[in-house]
N, C-alpha and C. Protein backbone atom coordinates (compact mmCIF):
# COMPACT_ATOMS: atom_id res chain seq x y z
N UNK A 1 1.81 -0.70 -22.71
CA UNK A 1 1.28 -1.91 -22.13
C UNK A 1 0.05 -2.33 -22.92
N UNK A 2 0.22 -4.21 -23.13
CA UNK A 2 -1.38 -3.82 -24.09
C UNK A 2 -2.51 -4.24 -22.89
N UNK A 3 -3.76 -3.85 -23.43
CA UNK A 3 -4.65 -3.87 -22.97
C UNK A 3 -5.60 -4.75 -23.03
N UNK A 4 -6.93 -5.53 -22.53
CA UNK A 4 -7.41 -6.18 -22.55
C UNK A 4 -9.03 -5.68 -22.00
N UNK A 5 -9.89 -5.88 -22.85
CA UNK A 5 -11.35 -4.94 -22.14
C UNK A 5 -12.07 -6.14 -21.36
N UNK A 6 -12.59 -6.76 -20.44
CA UNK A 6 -13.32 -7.29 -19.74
C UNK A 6 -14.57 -6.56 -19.42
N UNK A 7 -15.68 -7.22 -19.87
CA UNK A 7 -17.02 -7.13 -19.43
C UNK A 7 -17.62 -7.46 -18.24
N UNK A 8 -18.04 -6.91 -17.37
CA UNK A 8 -18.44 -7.39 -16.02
C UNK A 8 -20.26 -7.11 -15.92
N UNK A 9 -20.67 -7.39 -15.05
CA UNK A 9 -22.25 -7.13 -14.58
C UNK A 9 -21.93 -6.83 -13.45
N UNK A 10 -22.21 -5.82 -12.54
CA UNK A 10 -22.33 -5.56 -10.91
C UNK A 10 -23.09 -5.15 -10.54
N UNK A 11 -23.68 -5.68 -9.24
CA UNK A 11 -24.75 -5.01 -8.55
C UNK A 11 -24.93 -3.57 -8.65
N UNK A 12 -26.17 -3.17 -9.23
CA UNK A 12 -26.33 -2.03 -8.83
C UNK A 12 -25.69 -0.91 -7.63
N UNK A 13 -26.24 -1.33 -6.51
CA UNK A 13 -25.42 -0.71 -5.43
C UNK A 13 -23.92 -0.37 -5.41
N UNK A 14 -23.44 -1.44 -5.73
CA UNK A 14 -21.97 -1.46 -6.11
C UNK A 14 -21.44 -0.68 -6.99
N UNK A 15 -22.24 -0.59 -8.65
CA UNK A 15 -22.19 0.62 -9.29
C UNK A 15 -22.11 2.11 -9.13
N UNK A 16 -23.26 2.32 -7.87
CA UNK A 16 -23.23 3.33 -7.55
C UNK A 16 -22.73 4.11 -6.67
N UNK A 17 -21.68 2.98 -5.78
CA UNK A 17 -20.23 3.32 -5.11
C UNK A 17 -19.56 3.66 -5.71
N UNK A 18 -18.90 2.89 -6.99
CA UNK A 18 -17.67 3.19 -7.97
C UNK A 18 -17.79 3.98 -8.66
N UNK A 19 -19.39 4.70 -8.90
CA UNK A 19 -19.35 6.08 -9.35
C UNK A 19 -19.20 6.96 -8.22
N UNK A 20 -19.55 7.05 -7.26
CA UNK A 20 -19.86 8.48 -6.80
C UNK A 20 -17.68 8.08 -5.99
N UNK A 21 -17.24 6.91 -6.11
CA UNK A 21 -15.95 7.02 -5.63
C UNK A 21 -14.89 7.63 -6.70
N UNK A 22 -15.29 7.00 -8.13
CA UNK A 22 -14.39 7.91 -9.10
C UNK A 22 -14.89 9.29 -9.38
N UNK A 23 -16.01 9.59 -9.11
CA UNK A 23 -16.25 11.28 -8.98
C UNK A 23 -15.69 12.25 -8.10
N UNK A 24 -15.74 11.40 -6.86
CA UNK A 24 -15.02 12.05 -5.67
C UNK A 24 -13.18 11.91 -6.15
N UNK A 25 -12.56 10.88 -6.58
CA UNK A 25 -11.42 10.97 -6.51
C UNK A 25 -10.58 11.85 -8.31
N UNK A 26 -12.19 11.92 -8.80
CA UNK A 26 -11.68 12.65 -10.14
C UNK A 26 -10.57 11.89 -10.59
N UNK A 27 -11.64 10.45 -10.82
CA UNK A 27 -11.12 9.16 -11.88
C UNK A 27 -11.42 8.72 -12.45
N UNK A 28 -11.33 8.06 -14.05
CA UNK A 28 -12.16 7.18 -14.98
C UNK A 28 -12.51 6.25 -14.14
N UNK A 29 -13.51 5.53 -14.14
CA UNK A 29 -13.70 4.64 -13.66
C UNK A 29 -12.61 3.17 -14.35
N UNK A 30 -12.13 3.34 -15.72
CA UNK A 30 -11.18 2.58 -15.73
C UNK A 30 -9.84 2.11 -14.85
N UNK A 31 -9.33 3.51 -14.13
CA UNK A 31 -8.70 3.42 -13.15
C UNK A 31 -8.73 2.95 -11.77
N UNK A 32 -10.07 2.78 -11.75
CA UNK A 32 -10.30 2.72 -10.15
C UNK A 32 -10.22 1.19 -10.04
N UNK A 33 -11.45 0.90 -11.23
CA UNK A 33 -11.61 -0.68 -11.19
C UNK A 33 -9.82 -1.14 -11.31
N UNK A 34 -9.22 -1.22 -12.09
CA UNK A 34 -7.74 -1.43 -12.23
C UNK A 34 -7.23 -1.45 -10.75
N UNK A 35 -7.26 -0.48 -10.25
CA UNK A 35 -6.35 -0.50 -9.08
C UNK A 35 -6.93 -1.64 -7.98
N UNK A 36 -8.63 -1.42 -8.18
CA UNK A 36 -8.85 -2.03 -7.08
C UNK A 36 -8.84 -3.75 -7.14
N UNK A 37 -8.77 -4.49 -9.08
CA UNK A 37 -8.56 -5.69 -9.01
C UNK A 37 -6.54 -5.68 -8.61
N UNK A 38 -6.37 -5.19 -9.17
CA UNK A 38 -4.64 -5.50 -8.47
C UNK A 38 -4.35 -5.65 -7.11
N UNK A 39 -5.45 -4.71 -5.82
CA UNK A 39 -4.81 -4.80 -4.78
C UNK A 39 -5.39 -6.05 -4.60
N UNK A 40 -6.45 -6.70 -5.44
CA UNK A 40 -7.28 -7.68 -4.76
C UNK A 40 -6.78 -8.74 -5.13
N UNK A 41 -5.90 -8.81 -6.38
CA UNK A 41 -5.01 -10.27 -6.52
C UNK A 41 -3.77 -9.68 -5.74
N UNK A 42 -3.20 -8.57 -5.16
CA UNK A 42 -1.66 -8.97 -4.72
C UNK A 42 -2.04 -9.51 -3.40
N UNK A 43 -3.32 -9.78 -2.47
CA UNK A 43 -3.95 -9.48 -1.30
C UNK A 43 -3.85 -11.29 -2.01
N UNK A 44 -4.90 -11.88 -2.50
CA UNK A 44 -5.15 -12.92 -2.80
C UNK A 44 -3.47 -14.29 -2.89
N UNK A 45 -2.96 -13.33 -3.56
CA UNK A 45 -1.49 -14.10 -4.02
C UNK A 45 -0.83 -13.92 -2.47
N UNK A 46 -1.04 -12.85 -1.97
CA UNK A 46 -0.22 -12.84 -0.56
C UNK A 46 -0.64 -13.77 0.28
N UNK A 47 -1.66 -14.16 0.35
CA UNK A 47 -2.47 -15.13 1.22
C UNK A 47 -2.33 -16.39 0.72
N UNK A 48 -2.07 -16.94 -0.64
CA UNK A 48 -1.56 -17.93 -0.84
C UNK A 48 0.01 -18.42 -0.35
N UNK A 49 0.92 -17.32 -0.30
CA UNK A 49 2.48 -17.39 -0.09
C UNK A 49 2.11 -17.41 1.40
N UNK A 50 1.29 -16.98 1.85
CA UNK A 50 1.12 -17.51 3.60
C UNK A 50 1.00 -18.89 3.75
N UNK A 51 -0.24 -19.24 2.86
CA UNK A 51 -0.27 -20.82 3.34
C UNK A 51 0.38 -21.89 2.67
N UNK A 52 0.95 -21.05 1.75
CA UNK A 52 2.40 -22.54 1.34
C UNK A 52 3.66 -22.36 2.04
N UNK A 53 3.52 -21.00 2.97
CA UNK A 53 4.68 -20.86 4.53
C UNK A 53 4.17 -21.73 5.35
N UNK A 54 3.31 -21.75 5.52
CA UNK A 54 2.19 -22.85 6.56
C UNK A 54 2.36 -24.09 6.58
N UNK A 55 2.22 -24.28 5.98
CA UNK A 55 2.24 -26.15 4.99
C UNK A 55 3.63 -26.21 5.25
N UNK A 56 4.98 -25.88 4.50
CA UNK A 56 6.12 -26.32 4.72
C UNK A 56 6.36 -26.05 6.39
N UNK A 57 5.94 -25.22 7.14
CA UNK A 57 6.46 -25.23 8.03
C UNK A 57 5.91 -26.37 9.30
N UNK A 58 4.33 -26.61 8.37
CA UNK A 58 3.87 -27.67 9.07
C UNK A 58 4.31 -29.28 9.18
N UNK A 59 4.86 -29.17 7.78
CA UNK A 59 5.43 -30.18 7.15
C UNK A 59 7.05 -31.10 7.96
N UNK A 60 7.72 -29.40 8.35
CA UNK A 60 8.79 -29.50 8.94
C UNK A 60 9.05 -29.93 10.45
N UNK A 61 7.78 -29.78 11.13
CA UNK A 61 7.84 -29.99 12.21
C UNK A 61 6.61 -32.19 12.34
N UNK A 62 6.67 -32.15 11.27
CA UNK A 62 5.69 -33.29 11.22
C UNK A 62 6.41 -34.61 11.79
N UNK A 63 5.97 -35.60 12.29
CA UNK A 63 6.63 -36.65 12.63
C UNK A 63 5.96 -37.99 12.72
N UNK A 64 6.59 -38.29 12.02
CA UNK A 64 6.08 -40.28 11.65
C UNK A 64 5.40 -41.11 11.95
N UNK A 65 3.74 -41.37 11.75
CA UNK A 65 3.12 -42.23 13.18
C UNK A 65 4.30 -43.39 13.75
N UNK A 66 4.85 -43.74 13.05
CA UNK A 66 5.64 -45.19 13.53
C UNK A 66 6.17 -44.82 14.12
N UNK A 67 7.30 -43.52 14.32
CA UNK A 67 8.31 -42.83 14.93
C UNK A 67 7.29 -42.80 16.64
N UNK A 68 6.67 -41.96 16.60
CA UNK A 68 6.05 -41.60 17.94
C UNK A 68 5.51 -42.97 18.52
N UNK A 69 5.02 -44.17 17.33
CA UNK A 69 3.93 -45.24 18.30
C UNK A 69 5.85 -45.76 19.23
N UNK A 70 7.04 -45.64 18.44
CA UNK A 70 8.55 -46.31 18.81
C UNK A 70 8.39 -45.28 19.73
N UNK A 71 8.50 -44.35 19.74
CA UNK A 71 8.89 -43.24 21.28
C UNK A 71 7.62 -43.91 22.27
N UNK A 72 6.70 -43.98 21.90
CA UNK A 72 5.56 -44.00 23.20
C UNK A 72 6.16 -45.59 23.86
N UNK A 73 6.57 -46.61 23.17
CA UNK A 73 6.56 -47.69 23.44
C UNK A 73 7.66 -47.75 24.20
N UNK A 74 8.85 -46.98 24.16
CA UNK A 74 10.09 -46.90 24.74
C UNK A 74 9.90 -46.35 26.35
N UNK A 75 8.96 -45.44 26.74
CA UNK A 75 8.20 -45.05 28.35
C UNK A 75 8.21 -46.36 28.82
């Protein structure tokens, strides 16, 4: 697979989670970061395929101002 190096800056604090978490899990920290942007785009992409379920389904149930002002007028 090829590879691609990205440079980041992170909070301190944050740094010193992702170390003492790849120490504990006896991981490069290359790995960890990896895993943890993937779950965070399949999480991201999943939440998009929610709201374009949303939208069509909102879409599907939608109905015509003219249609309803003809139903209200028909009472």
């Amino acid at each position: 697979m090829q590879m691609k190096t990205i440079m980041s800056s992170i909070p301190l604090p944050l740094a010193e989670r992702l170390d003492a978490l790849a120490e504990h899990l006896e991981l490069p920290h290359d790995k960890v970061v990896t895993d943890a942007i993937a779950a965070w785009i399949d999480r991201e992409e999943e939440r998009r395929l929610m709201d374009l379920r949303m939208l069509v389904s909102a879409n599907s149930i939608f109905v015509e101002r003219n249609r309803v002002i003809d139903w209200a007028d028909s009472l």
